[in-house]
Protein backbone atom coordinates (compact mmCIF):
# COMPACT_ATOMS: atom_id res chain seq x y z
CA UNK A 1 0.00 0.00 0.00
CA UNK A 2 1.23 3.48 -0.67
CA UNK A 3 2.19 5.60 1.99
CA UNK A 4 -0.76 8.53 2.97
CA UNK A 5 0.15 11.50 4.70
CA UNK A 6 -2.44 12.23 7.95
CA UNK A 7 -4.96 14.89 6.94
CA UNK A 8 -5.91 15.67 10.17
CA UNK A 9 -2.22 16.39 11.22
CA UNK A 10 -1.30 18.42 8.26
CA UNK A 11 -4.58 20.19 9.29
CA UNK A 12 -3.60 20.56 13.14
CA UNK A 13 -0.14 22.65 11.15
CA UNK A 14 -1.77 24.71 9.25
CA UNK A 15 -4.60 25.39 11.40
CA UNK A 16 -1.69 26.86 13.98
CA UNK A 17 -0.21 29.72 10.91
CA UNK A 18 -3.10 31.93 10.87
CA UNK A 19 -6.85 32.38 11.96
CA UNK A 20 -8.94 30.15 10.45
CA UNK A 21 -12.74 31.17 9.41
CA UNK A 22 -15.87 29.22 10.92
CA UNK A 23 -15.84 27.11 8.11
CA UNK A 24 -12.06 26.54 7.54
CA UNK A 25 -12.02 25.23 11.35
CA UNK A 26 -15.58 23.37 10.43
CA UNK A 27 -12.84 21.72 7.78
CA UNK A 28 -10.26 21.22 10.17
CA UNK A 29 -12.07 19.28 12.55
CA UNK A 30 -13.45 16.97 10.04
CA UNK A 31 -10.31 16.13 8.60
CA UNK A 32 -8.77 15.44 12.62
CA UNK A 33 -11.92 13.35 12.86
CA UNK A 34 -11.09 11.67 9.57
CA UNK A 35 -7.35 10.57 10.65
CA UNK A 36 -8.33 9.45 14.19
CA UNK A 37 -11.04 6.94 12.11
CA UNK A 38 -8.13 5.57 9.68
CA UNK A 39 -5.72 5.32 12.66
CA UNK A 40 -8.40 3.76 15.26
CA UNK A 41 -11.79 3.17 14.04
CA UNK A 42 -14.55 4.98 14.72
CA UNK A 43 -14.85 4.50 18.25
CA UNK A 44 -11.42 6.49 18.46
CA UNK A 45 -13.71 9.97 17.66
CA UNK A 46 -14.45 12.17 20.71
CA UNK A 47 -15.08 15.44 21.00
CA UNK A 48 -11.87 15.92 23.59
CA UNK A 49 -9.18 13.67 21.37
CA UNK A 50 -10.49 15.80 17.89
CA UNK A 51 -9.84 18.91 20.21
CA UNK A 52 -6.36 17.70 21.24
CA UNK A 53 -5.44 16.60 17.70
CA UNK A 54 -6.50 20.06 16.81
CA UNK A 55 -4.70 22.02 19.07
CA UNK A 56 -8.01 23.69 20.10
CA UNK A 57 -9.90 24.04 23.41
CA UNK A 58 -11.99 21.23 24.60
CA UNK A 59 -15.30 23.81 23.86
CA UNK A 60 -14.66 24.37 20.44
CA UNK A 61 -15.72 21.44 18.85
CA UNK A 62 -19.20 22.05 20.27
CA UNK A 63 -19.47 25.01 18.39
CA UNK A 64 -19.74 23.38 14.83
CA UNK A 65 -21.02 19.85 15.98
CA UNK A 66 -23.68 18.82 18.87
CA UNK A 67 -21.57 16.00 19.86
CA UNK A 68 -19.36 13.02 18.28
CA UNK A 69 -22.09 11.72 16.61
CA UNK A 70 -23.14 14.85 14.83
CA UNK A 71 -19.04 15.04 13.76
CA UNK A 72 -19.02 12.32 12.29
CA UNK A 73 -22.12 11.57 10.09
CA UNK A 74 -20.73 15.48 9.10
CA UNK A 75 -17.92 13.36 7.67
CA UNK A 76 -19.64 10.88 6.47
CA UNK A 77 -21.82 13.25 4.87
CA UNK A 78 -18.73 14.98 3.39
CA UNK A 79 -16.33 11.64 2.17
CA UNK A 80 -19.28 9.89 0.44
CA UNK A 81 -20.52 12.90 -1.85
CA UNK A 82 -17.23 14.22 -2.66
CA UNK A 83 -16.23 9.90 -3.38
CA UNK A 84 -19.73 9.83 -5.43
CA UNK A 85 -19.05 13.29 -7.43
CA UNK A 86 -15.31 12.13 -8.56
CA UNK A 87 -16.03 8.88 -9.72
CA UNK A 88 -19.49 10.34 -11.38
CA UNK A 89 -17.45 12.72 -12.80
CA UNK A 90 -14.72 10.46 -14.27
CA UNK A 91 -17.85 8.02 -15.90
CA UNK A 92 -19.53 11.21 -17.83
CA UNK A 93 -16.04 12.47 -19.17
CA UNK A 94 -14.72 8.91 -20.81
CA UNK A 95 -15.18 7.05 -23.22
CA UNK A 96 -14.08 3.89 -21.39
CA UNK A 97 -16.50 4.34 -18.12
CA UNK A 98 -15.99 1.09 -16.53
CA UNK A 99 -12.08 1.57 -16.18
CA UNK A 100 -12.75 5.85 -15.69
CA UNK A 101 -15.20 4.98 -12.79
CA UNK A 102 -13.19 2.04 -10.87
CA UNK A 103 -9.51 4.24 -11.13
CA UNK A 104 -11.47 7.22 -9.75
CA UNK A 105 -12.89 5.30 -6.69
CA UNK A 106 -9.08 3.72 -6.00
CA UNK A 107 -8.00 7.85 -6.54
CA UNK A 108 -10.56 8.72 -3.51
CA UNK A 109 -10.07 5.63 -1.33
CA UNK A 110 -6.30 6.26 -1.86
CA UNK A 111 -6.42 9.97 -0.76
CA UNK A 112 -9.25 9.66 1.65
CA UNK A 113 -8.48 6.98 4.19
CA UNK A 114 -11.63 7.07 5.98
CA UNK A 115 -13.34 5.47 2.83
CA UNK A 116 -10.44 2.81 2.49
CA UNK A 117 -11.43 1.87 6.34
CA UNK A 118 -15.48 1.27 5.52
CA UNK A 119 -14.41 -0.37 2.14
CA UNK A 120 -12.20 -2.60 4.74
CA UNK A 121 -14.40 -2.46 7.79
CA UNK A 122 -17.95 -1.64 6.65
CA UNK A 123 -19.41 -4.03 9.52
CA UNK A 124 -17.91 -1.48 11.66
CA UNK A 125 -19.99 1.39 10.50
CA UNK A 126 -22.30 2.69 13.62
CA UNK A 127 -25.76 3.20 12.69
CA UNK A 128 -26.71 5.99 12.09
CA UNK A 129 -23.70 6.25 9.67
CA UNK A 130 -24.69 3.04 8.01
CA UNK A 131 -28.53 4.58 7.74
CA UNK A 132 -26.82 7.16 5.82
CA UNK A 133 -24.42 4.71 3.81
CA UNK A 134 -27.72 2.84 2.38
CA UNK A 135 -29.09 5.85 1.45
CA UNK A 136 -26.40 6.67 -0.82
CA UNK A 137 -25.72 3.06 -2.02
CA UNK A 138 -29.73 3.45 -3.52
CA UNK A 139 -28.56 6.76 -4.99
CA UNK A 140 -25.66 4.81 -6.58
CA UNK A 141 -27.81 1.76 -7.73
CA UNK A 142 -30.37 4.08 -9.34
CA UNK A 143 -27.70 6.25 -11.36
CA UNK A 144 -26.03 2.72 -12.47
CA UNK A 145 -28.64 0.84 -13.50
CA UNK A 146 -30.13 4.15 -15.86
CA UNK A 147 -27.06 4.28 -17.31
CA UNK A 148 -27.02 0.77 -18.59
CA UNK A 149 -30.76 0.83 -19.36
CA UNK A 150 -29.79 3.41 -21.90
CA UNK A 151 -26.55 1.92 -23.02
CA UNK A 152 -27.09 -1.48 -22.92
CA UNK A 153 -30.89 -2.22 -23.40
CA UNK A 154 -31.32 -3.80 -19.95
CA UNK A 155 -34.91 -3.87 -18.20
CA UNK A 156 -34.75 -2.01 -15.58
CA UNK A 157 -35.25 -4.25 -12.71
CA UNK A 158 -32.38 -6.25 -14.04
CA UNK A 159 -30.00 -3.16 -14.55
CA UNK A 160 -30.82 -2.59 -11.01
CA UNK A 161 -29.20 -5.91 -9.93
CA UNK A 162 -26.57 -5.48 -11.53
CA UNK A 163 -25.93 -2.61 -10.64
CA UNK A 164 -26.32 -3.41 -7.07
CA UNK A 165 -23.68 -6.62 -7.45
CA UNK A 166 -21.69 -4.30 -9.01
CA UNK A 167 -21.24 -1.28 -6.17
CA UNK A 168 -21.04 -4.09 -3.70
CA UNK A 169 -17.88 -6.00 -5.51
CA UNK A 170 -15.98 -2.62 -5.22
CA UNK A 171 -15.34 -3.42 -1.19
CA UNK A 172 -13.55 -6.78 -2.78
CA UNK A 173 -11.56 -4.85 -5.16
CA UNK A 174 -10.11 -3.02 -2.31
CA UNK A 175 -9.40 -6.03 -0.40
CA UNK A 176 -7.40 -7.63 -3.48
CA UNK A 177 -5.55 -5.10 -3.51
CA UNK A 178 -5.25 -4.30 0.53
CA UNK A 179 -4.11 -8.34 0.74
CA UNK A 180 -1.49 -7.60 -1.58
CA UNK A 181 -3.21 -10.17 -4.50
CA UNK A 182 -2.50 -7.93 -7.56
CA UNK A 183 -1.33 -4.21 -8.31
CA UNK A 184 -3.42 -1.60 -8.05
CA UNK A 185 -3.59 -2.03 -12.29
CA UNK A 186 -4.25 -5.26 -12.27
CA UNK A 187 -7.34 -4.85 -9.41
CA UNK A 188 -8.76 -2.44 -12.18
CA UNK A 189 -8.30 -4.09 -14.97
CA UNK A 190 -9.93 -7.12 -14.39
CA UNK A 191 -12.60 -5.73 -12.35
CA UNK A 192 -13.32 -3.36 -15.70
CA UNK A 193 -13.21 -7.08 -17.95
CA UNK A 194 -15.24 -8.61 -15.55
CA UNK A 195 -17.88 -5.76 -15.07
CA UNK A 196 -17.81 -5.34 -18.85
CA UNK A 197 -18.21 -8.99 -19.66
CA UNK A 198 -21.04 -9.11 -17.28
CA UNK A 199 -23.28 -6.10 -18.84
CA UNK A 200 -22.69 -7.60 -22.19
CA UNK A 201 -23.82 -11.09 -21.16
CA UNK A 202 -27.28 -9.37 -19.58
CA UNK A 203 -27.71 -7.22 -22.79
CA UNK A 204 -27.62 -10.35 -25.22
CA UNK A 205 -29.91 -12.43 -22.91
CA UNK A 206 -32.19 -10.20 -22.83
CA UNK A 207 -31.85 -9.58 -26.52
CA UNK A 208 -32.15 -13.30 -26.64
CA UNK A 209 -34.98 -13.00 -24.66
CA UNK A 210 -36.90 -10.65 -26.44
CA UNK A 211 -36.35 -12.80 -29.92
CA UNK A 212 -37.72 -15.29 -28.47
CA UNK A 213 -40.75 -13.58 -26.90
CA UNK A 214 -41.32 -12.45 -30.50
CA UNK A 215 -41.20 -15.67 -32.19
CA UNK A 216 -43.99 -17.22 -29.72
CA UNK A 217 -45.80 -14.12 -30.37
CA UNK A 218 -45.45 -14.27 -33.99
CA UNK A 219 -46.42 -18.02 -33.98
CA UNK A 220 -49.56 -17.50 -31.70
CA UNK A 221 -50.68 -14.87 -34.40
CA UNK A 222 -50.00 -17.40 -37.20
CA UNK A 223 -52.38 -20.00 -35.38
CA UNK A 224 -55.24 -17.42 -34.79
CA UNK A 225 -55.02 -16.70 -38.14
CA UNK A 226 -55.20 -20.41 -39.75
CA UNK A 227 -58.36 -20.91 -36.86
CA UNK A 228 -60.59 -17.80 -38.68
């Protein structure tokens, strides 16, 4: 694994140069929050160790957040819809989606080690944070599965399987790679063949599918015909 610098550290520095603005220390205190989770899990988060990591006093915290809670479904909040816009982002702009979309994700897991912990750990999530997790795996699963309805022909309900399988297999690409199974590359590659393969099996079943449907159709009419 590549190394990854602390953002809550490199925060804590800064933060100490000049004054920071409500929502430049709003910032601050997410990213501390953020570097305790990758160093010790989620339980690690309190409102005295993110004002220690922060160089701040113990009351300041409670001035952008209600308690620990509130912090961290803040980050949450935060991670997942800046993860969702860059990997969104990289699937609109390419012509090769599959491989844009899974490089992107490893780019924001990479850079943002509180993702590469739930990827890991998701189990570990606490409630309220999972409540919110769902929420935007649905949000995922509806974008997906549009997108292949349109590109690939798929029936809805099916696209949405898919693309449900699909979002889910992306915790087991980072634990190929986390378990030291393949390169980063190689993780992406064949998770783009695989994905790839898949949506073209699904578009010529159901291509199949409809063929078939026709013919019995077709041959139904034929017999009502010869029965006049």
């Amino acid at each position: 694994m590549p190394a990854m610098a602390p953002p809550g550290r490199a925060a804590k520095v800064a933060a100490k140069r000049r004054r920071l603005t409500r929502e430049e220390r709003r910032e601050q205190l997410l990213d501390v929050a953020a570097d305790l989770i990758a160093e010790g899990g989620f339980e690690a988060v309190t409102m005295e160790r993110v004002a220690e990591q922060a160089g701040v006093s113990k009351a300041l915290p409670y001035a952008h957040f209600d308690n620990a809670s509130d912090l961290l479904l803040a980050l949450f909040e935060r991670e997942l819809a800046d993860h969702g816009q860059r990997v969104i982002a990289a699937i609109e702009r390419s012509d090769s989606p599959t491989r844009a979309g899974i490089d992107a994700f490893f780019d924001t897991v990479e850079k943002r080690r509180i993702m590469y912990r739930v990827m890991l750990h998701p189990t570990s999530t606490p409630g309220p944070l999972r409540d919110f997790q769902l929420s935007s795996q649905t949000r995922n699963d509806a974008y997906f599965a549009k997108r292949w309805c349109r590109e690939f022909g798929l029936p809805d309900s099916v696209a949405r399987v898919a693309a449900t399988l699909m979002l889910d297999s992306l915790g087991g690409t980072v634990r190929a790679w986390h378990q030291g199974y393949a390169t980063r590359d190689e993780v992406e590659r064949i998770f783009t063949i695989y994905t790839n393969a898949g949506l073209k099996a699904l578009a010529d079943d159901t291509k199949s599918s409809k063929d078939s449907d026709g013919g019995r159709a077709h041959r139904r009419n034929r017999a009502r015909t010869r029965t006049r």
